[in-house]
C-alpha atoms as a PDB file:
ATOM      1  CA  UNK A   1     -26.716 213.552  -2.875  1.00  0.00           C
ATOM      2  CA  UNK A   2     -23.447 211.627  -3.148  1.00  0.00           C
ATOM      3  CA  UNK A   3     -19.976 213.707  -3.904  1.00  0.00           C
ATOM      4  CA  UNK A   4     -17.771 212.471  -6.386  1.00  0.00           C
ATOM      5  CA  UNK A   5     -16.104 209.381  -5.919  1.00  0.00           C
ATOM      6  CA  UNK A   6     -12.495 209.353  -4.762  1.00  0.00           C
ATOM      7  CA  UNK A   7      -9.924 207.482  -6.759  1.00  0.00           C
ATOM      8  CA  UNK A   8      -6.955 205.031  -4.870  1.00  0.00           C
ATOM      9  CA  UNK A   9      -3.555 206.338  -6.146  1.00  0.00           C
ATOM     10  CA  UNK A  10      -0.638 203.852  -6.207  1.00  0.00           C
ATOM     11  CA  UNK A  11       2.982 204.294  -6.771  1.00  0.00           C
ATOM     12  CA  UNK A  12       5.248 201.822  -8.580  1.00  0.00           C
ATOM     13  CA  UNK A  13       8.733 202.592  -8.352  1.00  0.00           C
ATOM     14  CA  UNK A  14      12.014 200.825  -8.817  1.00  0.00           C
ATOM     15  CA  UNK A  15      15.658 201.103 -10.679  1.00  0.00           C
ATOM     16  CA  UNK A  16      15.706 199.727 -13.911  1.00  0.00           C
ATOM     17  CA  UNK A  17      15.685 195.751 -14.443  1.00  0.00           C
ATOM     18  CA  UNK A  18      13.517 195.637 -11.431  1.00  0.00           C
ATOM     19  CA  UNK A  19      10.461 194.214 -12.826  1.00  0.00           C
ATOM     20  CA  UNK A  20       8.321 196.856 -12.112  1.00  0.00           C
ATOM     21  CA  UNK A  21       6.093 196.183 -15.304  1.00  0.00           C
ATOM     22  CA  UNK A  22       6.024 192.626 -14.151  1.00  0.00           C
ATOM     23  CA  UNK A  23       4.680 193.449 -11.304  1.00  0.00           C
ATOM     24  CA  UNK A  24       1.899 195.497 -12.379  1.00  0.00           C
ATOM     25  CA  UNK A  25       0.855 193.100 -14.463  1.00  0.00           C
ATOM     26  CA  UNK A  26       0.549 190.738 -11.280  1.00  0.00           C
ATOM     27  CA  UNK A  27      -0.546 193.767  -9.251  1.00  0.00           C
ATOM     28  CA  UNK A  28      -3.682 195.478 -10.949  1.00  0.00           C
ATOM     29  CA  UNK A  29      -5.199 191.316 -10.412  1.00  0.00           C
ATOM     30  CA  UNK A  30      -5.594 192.539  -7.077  1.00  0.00           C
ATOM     31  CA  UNK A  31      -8.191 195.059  -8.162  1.00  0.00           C
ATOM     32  CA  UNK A  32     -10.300 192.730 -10.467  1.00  0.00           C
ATOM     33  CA  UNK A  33     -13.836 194.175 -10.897  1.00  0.00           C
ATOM     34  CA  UNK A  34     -12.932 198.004 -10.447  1.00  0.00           C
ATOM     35  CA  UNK A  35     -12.435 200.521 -13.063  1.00  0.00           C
ATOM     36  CA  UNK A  36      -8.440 201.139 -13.228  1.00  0.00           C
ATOM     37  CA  UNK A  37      -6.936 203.986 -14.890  1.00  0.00           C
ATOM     38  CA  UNK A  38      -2.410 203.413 -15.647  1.00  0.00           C
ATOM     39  CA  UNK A  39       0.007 206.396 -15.761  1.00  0.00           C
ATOM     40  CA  UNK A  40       3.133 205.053 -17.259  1.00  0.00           C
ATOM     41  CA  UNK A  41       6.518 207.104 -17.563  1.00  0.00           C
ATOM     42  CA  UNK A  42       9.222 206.195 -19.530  1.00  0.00           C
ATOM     43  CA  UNK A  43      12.516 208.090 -19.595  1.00  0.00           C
ATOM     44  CA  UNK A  44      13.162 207.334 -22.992  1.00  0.00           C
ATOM     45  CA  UNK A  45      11.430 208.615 -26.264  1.00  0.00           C
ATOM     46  CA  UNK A  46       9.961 205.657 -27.233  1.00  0.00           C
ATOM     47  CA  UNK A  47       7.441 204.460 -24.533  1.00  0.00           C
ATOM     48  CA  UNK A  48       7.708 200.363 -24.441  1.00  0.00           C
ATOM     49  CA  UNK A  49       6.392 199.423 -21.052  1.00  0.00           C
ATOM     50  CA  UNK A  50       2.898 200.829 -22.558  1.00  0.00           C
ATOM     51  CA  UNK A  51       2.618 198.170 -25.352  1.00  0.00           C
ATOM     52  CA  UNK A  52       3.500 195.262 -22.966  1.00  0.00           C
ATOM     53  CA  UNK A  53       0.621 196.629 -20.792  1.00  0.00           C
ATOM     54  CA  UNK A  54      -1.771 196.752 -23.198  1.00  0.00           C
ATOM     55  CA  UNK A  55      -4.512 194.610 -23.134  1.00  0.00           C
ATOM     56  CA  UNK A  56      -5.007 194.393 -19.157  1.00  0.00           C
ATOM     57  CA  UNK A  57      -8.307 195.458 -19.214  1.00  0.00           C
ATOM     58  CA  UNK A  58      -7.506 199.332 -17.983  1.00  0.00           C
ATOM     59  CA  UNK A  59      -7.249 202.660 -19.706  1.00  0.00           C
ATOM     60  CA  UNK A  60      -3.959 203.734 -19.896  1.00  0.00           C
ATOM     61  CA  UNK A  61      -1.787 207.184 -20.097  1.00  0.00           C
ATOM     62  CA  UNK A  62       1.980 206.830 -21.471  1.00  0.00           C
ATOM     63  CA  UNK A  63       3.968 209.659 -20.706  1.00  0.00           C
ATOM     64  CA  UNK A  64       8.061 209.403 -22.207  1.00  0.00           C
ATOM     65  CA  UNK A  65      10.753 211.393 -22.568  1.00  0.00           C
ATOM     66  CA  UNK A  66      11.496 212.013 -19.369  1.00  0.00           C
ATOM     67  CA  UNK A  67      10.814 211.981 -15.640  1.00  0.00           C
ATOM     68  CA  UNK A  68       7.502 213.472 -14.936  1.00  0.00           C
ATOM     69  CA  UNK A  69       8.585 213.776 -11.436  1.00  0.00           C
ATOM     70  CA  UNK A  70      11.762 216.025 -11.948  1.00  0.00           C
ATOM     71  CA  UNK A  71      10.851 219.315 -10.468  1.00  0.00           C
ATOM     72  CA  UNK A  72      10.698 220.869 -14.056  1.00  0.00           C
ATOM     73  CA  UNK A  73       7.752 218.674 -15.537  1.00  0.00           C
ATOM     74  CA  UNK A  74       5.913 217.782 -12.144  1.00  0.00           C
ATOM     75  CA  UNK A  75       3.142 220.313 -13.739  1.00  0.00           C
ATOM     76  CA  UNK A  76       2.750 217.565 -16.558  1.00  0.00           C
ATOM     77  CA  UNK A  77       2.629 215.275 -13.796  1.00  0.00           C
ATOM     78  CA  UNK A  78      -0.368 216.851 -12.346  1.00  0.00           C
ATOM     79  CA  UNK A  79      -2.415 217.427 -15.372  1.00  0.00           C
ATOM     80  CA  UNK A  80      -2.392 213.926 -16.205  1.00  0.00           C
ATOM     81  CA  UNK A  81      -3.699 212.961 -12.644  1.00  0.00           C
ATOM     82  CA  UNK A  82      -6.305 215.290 -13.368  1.00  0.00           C
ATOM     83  CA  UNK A  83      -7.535 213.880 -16.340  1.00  0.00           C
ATOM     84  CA  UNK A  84      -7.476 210.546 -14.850  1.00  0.00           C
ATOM     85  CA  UNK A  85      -9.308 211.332 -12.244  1.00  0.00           C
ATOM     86  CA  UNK A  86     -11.707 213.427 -14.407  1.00  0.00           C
ATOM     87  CA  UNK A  87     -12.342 209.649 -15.287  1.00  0.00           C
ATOM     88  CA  UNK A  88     -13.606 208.667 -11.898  1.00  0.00           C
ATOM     89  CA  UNK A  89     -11.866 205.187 -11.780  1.00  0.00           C
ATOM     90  CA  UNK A  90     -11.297 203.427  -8.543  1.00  0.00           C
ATOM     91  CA  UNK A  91      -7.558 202.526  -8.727  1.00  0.00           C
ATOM     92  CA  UNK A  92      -4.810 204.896 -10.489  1.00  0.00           C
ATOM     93  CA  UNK A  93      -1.648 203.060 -10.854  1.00  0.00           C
ATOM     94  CA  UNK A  94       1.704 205.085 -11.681  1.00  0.00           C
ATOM     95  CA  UNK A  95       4.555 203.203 -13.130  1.00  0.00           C
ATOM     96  CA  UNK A  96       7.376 205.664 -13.144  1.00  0.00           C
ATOM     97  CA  UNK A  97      10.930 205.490 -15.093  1.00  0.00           C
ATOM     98  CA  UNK A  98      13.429 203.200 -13.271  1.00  0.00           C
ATOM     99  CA  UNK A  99      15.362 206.513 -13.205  1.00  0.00           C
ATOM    100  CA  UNK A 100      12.824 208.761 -12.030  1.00  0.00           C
ATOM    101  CA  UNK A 101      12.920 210.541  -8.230  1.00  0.00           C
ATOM    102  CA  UNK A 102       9.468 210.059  -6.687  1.00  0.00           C
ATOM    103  CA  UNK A 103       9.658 212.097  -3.657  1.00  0.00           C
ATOM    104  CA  UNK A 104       8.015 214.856  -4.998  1.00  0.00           C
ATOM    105  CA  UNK A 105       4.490 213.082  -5.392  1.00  0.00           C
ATOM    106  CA  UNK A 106       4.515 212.634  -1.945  1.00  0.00           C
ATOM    107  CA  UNK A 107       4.573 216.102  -1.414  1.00  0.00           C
ATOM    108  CA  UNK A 108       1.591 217.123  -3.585  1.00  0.00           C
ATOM    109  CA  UNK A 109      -0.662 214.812  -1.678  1.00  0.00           C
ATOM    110  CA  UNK A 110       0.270 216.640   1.771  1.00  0.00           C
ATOM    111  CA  UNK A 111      -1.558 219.555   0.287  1.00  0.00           C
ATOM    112  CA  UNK A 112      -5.105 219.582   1.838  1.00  0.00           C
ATOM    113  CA  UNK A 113      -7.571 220.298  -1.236  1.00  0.00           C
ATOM    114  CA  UNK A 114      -4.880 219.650  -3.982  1.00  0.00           C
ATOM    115  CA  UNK A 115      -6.350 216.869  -4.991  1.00  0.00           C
ATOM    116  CA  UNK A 116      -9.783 216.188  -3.250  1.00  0.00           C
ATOM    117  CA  UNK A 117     -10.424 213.346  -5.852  1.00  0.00           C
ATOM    118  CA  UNK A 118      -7.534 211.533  -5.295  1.00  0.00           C
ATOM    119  CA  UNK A 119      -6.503 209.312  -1.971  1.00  0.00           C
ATOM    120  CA  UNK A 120      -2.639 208.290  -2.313  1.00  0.00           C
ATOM    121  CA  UNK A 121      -2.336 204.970  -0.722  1.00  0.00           C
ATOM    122  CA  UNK A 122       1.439 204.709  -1.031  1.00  0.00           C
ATOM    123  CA  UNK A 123       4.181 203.525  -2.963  1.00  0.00           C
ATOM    124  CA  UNK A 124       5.716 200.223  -3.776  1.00  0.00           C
ATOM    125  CA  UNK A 125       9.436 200.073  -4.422  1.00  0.00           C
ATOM    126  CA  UNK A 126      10.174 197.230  -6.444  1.00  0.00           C
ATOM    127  CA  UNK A 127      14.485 195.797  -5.973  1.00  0.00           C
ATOM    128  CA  UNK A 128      15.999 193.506  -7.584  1.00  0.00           C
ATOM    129  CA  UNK A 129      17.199 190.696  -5.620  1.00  0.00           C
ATOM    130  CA  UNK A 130      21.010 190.083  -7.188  1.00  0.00           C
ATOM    131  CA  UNK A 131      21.482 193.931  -8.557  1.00  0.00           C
ATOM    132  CA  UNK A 132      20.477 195.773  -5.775  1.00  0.00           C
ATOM    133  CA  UNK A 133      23.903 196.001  -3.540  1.00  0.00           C
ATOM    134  CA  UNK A 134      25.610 197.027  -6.655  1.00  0.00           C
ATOM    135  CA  UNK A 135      23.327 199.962  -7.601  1.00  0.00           C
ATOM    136  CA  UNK A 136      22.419 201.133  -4.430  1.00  0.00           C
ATOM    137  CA  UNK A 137      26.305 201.977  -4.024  1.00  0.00           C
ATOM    138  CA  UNK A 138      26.476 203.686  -7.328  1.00  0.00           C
ATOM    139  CA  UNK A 139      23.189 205.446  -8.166  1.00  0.00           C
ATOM    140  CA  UNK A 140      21.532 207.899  -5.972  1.00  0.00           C
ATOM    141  CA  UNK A 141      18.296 207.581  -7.406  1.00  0.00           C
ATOM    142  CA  UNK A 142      17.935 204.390  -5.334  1.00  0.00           C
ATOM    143  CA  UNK A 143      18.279 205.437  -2.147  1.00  0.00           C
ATOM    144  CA  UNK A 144      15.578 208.490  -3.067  1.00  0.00           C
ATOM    145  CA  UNK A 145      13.053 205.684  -4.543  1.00  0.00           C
ATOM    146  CA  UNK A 146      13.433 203.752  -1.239  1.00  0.00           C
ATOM    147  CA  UNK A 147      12.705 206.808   0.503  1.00  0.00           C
ATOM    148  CA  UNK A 148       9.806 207.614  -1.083  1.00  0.00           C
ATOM    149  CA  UNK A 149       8.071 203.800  -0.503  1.00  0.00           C
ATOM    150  CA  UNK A 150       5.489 202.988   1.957  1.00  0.00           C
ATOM    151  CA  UNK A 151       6.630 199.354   1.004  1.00  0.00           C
ATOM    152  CA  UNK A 152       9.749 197.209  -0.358  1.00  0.00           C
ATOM    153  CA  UNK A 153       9.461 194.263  -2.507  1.00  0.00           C
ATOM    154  CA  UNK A 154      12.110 192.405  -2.966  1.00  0.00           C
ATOM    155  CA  UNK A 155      11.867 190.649  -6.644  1.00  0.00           C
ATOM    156  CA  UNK A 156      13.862 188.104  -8.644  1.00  0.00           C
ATOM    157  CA  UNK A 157      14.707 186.426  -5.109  1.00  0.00           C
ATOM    158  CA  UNK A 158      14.867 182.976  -7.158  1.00  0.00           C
ATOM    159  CA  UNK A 159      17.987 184.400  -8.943  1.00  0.00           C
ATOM    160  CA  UNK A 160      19.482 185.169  -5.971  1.00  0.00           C
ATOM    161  CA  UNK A 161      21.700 183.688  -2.897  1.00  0.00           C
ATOM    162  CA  UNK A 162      21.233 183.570   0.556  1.00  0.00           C
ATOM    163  CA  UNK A 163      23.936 185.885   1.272  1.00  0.00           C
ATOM    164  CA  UNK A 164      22.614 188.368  -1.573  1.00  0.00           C
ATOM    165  CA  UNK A 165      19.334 188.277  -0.030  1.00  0.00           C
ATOM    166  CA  UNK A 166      20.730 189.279   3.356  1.00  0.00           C
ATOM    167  CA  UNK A 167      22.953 192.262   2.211  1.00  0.00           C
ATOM    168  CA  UNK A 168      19.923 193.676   0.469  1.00  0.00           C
ATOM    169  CA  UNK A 169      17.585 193.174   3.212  1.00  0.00           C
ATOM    170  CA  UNK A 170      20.597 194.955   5.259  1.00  0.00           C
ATOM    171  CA  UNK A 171      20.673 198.230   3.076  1.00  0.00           C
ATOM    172  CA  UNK A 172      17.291 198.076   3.656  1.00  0.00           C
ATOM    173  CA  UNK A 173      17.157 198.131   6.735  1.00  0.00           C
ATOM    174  CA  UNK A 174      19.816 200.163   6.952  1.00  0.00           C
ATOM    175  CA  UNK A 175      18.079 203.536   5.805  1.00  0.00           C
ATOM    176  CA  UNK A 176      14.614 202.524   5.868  1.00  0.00           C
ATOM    177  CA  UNK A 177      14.454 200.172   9.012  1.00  0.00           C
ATOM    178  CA  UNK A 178      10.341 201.417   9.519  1.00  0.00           C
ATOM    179  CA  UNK A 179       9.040 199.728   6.044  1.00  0.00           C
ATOM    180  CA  UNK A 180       7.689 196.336   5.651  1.00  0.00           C
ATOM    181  CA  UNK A 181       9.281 194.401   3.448  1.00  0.00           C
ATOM    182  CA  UNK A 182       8.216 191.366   1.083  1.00  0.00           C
ATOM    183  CA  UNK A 183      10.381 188.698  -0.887  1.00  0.00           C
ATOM    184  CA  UNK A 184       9.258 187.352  -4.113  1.00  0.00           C
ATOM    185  CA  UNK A 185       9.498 186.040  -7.599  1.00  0.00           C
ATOM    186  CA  UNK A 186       8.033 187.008 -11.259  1.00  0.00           C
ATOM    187  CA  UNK A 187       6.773 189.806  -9.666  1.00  0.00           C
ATOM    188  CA  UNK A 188       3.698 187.882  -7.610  1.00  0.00           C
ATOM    189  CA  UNK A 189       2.306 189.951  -4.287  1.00  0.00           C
ATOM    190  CA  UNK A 190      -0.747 189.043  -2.442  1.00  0.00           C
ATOM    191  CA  UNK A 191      -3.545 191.362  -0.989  1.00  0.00           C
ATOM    192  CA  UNK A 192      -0.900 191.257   2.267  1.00  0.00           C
ATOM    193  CA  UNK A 193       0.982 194.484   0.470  1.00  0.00           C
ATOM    194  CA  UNK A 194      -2.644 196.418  -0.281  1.00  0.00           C
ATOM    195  CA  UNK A 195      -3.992 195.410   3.542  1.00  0.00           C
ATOM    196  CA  UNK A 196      -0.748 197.038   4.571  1.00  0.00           C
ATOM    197  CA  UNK A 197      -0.846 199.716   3.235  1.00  0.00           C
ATOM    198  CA  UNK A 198      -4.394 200.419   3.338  1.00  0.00           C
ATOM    199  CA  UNK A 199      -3.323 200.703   7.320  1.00  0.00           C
ATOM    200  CA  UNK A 200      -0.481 202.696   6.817  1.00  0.00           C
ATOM    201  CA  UNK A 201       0.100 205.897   9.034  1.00  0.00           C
ATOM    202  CA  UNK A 202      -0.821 208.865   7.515  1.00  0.00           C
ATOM    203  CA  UNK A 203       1.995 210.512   4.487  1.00  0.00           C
ATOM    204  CA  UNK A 204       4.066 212.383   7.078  1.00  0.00           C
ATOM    205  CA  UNK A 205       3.463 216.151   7.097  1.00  0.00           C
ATOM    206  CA  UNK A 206       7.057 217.730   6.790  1.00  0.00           C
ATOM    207  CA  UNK A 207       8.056 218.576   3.305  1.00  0.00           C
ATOM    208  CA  UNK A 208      10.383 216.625   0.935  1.00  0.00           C
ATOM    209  CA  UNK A 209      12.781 218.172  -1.452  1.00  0.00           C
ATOM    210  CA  UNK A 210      11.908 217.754  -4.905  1.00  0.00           C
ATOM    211  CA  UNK A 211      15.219 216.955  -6.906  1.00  0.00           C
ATOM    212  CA  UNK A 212      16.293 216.343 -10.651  1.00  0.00           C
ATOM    213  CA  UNK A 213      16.495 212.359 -11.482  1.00  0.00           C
ATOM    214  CA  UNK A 214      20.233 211.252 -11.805  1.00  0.00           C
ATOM    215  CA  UNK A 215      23.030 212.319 -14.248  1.00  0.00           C
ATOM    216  CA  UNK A 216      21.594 210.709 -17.189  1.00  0.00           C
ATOM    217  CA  UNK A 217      22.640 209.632 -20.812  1.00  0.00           C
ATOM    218  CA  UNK A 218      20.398 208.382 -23.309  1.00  0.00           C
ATOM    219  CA  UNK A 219      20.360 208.020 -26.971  1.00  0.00           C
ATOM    220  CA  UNK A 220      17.683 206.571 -29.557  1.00  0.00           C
ATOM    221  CA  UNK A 221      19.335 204.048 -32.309  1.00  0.00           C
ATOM    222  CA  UNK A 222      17.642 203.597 -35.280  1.00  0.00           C
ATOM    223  CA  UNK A 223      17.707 199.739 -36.618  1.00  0.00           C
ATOM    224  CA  UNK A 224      17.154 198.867 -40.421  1.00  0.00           C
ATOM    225  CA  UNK A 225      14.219 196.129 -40.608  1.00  0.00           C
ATOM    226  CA  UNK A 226      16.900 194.057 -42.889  1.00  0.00           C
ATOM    227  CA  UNK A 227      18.714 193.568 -39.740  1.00  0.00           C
ATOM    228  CA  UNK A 228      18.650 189.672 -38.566  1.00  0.00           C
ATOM    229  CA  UNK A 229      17.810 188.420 -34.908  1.00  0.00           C
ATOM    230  CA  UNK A 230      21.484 187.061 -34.482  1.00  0.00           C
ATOM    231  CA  UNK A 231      22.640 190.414 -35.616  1.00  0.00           C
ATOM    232  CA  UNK A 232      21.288 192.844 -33.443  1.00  0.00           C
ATOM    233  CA  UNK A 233      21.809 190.435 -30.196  1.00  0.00           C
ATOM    234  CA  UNK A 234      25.665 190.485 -31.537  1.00  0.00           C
ATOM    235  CA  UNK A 235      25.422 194.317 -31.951  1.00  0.00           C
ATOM    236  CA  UNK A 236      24.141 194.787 -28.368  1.00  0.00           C
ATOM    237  CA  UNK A 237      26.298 192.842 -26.823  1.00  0.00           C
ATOM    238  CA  UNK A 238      29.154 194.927 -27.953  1.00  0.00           C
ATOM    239  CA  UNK A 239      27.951 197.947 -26.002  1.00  0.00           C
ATOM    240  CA  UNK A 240      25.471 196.293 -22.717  1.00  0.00           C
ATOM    241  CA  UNK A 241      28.306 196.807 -19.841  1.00  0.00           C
ATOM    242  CA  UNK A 242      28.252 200.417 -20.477  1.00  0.00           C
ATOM    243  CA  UNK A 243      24.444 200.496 -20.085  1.00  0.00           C
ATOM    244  CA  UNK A 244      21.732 200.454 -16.943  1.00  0.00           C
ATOM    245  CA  UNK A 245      19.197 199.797 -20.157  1.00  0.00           C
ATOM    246  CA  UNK A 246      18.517 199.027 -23.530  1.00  0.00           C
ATOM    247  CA  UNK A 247      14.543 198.604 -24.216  1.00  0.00           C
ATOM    248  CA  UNK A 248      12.671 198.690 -27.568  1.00  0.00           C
ATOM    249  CA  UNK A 249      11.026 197.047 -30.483  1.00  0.00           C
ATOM    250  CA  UNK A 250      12.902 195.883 -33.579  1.00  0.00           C
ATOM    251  CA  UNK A 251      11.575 194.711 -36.569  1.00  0.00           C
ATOM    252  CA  UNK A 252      14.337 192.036 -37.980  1.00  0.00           C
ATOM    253  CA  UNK A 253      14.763 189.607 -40.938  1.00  0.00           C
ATOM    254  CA  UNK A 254      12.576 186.868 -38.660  1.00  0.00           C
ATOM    255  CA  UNK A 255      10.200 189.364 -37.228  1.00  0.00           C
ATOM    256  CA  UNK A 256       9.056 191.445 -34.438  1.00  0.00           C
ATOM    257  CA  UNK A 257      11.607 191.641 -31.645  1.00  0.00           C
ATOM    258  CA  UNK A 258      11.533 192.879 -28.357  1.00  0.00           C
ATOM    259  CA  UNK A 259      14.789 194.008 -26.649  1.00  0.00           C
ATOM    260  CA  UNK A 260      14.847 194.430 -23.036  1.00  0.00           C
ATOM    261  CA  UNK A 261      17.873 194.269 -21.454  1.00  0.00           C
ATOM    262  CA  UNK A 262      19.261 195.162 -17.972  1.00  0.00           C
ATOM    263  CA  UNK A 263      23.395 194.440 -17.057  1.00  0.00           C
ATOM    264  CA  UNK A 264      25.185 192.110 -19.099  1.00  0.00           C
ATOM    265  CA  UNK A 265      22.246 190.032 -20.513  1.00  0.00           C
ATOM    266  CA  UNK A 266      21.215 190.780 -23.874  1.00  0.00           C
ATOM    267  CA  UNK A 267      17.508 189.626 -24.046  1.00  0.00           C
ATOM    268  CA  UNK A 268      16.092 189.690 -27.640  1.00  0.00           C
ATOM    269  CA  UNK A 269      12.777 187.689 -28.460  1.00  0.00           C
ATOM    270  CA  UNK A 270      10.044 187.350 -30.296  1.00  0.00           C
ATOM    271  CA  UNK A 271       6.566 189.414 -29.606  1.00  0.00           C
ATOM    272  CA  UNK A 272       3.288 188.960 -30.820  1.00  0.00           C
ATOM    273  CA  UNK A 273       1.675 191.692 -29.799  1.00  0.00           C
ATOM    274  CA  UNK A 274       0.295 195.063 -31.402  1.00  0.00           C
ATOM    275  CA  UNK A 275       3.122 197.984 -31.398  1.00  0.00           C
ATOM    276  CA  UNK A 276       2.328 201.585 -33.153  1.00  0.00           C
ATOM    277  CA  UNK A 277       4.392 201.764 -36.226  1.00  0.00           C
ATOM    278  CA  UNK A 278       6.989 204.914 -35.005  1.00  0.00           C
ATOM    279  CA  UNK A 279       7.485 202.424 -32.091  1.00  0.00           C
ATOM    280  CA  UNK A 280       9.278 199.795 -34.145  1.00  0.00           C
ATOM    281  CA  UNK A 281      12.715 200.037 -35.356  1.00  0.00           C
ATOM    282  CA  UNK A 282      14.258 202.218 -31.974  1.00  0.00           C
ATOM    283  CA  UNK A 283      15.912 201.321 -29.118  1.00  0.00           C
ATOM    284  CA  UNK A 284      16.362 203.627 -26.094  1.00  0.00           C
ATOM    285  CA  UNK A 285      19.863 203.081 -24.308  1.00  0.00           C
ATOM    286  CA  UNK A 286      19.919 204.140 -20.941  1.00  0.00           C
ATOM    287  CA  UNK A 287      23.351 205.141 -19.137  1.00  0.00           C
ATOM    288  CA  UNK A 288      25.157 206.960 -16.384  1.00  0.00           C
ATOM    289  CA  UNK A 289      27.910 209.692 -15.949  1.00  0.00           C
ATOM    290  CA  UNK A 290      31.175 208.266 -16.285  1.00  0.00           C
ATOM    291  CA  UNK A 291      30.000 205.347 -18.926  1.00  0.00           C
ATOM    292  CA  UNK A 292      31.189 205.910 -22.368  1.00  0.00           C
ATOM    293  CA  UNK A 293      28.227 204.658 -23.934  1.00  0.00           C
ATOM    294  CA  UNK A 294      27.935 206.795 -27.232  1.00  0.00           C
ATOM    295  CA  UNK A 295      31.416 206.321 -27.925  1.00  0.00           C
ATOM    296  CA  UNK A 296      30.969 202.210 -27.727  1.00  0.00           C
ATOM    297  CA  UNK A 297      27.155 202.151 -29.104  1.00  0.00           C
ATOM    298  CA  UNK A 298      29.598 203.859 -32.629  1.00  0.00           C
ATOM    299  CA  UNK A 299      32.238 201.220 -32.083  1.00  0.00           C
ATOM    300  CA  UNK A 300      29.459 198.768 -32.313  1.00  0.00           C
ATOM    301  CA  UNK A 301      27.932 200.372 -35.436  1.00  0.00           C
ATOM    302  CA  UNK A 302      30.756 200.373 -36.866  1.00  0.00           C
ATOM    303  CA  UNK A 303      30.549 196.971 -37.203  1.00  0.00           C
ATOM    304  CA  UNK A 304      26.984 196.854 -39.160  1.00  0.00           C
ATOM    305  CA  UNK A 305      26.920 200.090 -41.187  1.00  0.00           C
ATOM    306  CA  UNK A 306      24.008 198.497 -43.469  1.00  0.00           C
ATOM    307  CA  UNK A 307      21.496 198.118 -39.848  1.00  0.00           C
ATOM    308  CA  UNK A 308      22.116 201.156 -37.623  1.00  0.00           C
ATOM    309  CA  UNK A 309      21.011 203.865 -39.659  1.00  0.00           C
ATOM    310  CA  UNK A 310      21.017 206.691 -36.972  1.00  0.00           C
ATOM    311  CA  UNK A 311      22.516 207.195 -33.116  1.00  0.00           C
ATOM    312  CA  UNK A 312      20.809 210.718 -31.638  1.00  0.00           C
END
């Protein structure tokens, strides 16, 4: 009699802006046929990565509010990789919040009989190409996602310069100079990543210190529906440099709109896809100590006291 199938954990990790739902959506392709089970995290209240993954053919788990990898919720980390593997699927595939510290899951999988259903294969660090020298100076949680990856994908190398390229490959190299590392565009790997790290070493034995993600500020804005396109990319704009993030759905005057924006570019289009109602009308704005983002998100409002209806 056969025991009960073991499931092929993944890790997606990255900063925010990297592209990491991008690249799951290029990603799971490499598993067509098998039976694929998504953990999502969001740090936000309002969980936005899991609409744009709908409809990829897997089942999917969206965990928000929070990083489920902080040493005070890693419990609700582990339930939800019990469930899913109560499902016996062959791949698991975690997305986790740009702002989350990983290096706790690699301790739980050093555990012998912790997880006897579960075979962690490794992590993928996803980096953004132009960004990357900038944040890696500035946020700590970088340097503890790179840490925690088996591999390093460089993404959104078509937006950057040679010299760019080089000083990111550099920091790289610089504190991880044992991990392979891959270039690329949109997001696109081939089955060179999994073959790698299907031959990976085994996760190193000695323990790693399980740390709270990065001084954080967030806030939830509630946007009136009246609101017009032009409007709320105006009303963004007045606050974006004293962001990492500003993600959501809006409905507006000409529709559905999805904001996603990372560093100065305020990205607001149109999407045709199926979002649960208490999704719509929030967006989640991301930002670090030192950045006085509540203080110019109410400047901003200021400025359209018939759209923004609440800042918490």
């Amino acid at each position: 009699m056969q025991g009960k199938p073991v499931s092929r954990l993944y890790l997606i990790t990255g900063f925010l802006g990297a592209g990491k739902t991008t690249f799951l959506k290029q990603f799971i392709r490499l598993f067509a046929g098998q039976k694929i089970q998504l953990i999502v995290n969001e740090f936000g209240k309002e969980s936005v990565d899991g609409a744009l993954l709908a409809g990829l053919g897997a089942y999917l788990e969206e965990i928000a509010g929070g990083s489920v990898f902080c040493s005070c919720r890693m419990d609700q980390f582990e339930k939800v990789l019990r469930e899913s593997a109560g499902l016996c699927p062959d791949v698991i595939l975690v997305e986790a919040s740009g702002l989350s510290d990983p290096t706790g899951v690699r301790r739980l999988f050093t555990q012998a009989g912790r997880f006897p259903d579960i075979r962690y294969m490794g992590g993928v660090c996803l980096i953004d190409a132009v960004r990357f020298p900038k944040l890696y100076a500035t946020a700590r949680t970088c340097k503890k996602q790179l840490a925690a990856s088996d591999v390093a994908v460089i993404n959104k190398a078509d937006l950057a310069d040679e010299a760019q390229r080089a000083e990111t490959r550099r920091l790289i190299a610089g504190q991880r100079p044992d991990i392979p590392v891959f270039e690329t565009s949109y997001g696109k790997v081939g089955v060179d990543v999994l073959s790698w790290l299907q031959g990976k070493q085994q996760i190193s034995e000695q323990p790693m210190m399980m740390t709270a993600d990065l001084t954080l500020k967030k806030l939830l804005v509630t946007v009136s529906p009246k609101i017009s396109a032009y409007a709320l990319t105006k009303f963004i704009e007045m606050f974006l440099e004293d962001t990492y993030r500003v993600k959501g759905f809006v409905r507006t005057a000409e529709g559905l709109m999805l904001v996603d924006c990372v560093g100065n570019l305020a990205k607001v289009e149109p999407f045709g896809g199926q979002v649960d109602a208490e999704k719509v009308g929030r967006l989640v704005v991301l930002s670090g100590e030192g950045m006085p983002v509540r203080t110019a998100v109410q400047q901003a409002a200021g400025w359209y006291p018939d759209y923004i209806l609440k800042i918490e």
